[in-house]
Protein backbone atom coordinates (compact mmCIF):
# COMPACT_ATOMS: atom_id res chain seq x y z
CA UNK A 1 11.38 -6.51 -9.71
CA UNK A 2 10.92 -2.98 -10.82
CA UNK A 3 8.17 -0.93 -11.08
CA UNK A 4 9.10 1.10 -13.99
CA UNK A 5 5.61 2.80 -14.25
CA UNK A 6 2.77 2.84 -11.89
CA UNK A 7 -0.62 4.64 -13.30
CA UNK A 8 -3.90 4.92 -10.81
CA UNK A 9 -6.70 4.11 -14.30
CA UNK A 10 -9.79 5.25 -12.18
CA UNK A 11 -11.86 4.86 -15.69
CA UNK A 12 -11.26 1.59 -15.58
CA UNK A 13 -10.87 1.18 -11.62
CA UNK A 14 -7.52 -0.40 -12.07
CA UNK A 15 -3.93 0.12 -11.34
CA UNK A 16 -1.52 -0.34 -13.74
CA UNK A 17 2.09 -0.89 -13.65
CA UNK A 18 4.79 -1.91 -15.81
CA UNK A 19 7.81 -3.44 -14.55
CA UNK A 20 11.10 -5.27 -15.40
CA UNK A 21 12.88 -7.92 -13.55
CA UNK A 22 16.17 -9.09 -13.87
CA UNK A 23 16.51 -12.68 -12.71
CA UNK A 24 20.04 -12.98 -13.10
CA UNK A 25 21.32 -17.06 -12.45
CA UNK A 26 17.38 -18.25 -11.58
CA UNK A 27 14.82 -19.36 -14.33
CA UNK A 28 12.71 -17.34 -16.19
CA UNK A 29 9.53 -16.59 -13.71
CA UNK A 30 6.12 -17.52 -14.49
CA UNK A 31 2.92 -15.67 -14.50
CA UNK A 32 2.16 -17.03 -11.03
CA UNK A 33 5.62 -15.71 -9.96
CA UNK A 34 4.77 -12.32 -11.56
CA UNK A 35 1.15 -12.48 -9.91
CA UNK A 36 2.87 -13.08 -6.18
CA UNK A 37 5.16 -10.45 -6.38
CA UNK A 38 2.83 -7.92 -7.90
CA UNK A 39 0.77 -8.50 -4.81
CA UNK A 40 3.20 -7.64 -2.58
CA UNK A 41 4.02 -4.83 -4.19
CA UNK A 42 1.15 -3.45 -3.82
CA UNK A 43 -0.97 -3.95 -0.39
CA UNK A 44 -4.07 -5.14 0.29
CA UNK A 45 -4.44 -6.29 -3.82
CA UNK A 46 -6.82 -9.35 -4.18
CA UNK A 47 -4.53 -12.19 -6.28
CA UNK A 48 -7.76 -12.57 -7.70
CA UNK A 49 -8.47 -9.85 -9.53
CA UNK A 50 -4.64 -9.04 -10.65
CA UNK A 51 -4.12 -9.64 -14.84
CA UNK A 52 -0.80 -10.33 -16.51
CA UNK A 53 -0.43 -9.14 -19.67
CA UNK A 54 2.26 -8.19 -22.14
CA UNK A 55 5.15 -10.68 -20.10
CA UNK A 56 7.93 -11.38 -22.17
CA UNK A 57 11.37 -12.43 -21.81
CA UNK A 58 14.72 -11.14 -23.97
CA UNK A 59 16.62 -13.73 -25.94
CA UNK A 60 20.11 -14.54 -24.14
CA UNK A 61 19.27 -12.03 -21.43
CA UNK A 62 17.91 -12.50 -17.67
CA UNK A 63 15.50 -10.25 -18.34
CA UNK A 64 11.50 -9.88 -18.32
CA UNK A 65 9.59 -7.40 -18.81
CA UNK A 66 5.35 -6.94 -18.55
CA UNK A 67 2.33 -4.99 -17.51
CA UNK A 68 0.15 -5.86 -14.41
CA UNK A 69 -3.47 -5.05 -13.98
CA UNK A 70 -4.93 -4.95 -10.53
CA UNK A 71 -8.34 -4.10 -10.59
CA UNK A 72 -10.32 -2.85 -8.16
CA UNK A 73 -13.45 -5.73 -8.40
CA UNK A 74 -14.52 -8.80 -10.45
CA UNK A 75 -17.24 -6.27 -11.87
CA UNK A 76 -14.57 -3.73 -13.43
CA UNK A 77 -12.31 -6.84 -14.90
CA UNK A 78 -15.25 -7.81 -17.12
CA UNK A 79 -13.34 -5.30 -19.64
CA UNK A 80 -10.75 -8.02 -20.13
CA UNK A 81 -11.43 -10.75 -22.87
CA UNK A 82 -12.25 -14.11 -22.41
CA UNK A 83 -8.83 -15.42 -23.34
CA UNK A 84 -7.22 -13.51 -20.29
CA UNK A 85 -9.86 -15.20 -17.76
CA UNK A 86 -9.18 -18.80 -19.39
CA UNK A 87 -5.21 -17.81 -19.36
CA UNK A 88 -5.65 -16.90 -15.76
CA UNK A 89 -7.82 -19.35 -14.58
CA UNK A 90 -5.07 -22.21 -13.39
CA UNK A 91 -3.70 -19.04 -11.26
CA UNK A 92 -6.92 -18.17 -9.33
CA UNK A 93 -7.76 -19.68 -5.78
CA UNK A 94 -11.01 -21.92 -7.37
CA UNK A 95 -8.33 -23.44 -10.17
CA UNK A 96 -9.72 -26.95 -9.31
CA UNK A 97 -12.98 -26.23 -11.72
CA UNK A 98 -11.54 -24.35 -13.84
CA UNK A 99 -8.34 -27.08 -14.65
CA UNK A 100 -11.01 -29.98 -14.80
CA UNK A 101 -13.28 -28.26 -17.33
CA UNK A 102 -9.79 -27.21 -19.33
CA UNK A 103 -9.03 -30.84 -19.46
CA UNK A 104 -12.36 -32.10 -20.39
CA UNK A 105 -13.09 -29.87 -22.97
CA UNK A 106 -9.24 -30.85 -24.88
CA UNK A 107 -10.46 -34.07 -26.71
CA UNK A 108 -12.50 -32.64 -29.13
């Protein structure tokens, strides 16, 4: 992965960064990919409070391309929407609830 932009948003109390990867030969990644590796990328981020947006991949081409948030608390990601945190919510550490209320609420 590349970091092809890396902005400190302090009105926001987030970092964000853009980035590219070529996955040449492998399958495209997933959010959960993206989430791991943006974590590692940058130190001491909580997987948590880290917000994939923008991911997309180029027709016939190994390559993706996307903006992480990684903010700096669960108060200052309240700016997000509430599709992001129900997009998200398979990806966080207390998925269990969040998968069995996705399911349950599906048969309406």
């Amino acid at each position: 992965m590349d970091i092809v932009d890396r902005t400190e948003n302090k009105i926001l109390n987030r970092i964000e960064i853009s980035f590219k990867w070529q996955h040449i030969g492998k399958a495209t990644p997933s959010r959960k990919d993206v989430m791991d590796l943006v974590k590692t990328l940058e130190p001491g981020s909580n997987p948590d409070l880290i917000v994939v947006k923008d991911c997309s991949t180029r027709f016939g081409q190994p390559l993706t391309t996307g903006i992480a948030f990684i903010y700096s608390s669960a108060d200052a990601m309240k700016v997000e929407p509430e599709y992001i945190f129900k997009r998200h919510a398979s990806l966080r550490s207390g998925s269990s609830d969040a998968e069995e209320a996705e399911q349950e609420g599906g048969d309406e």
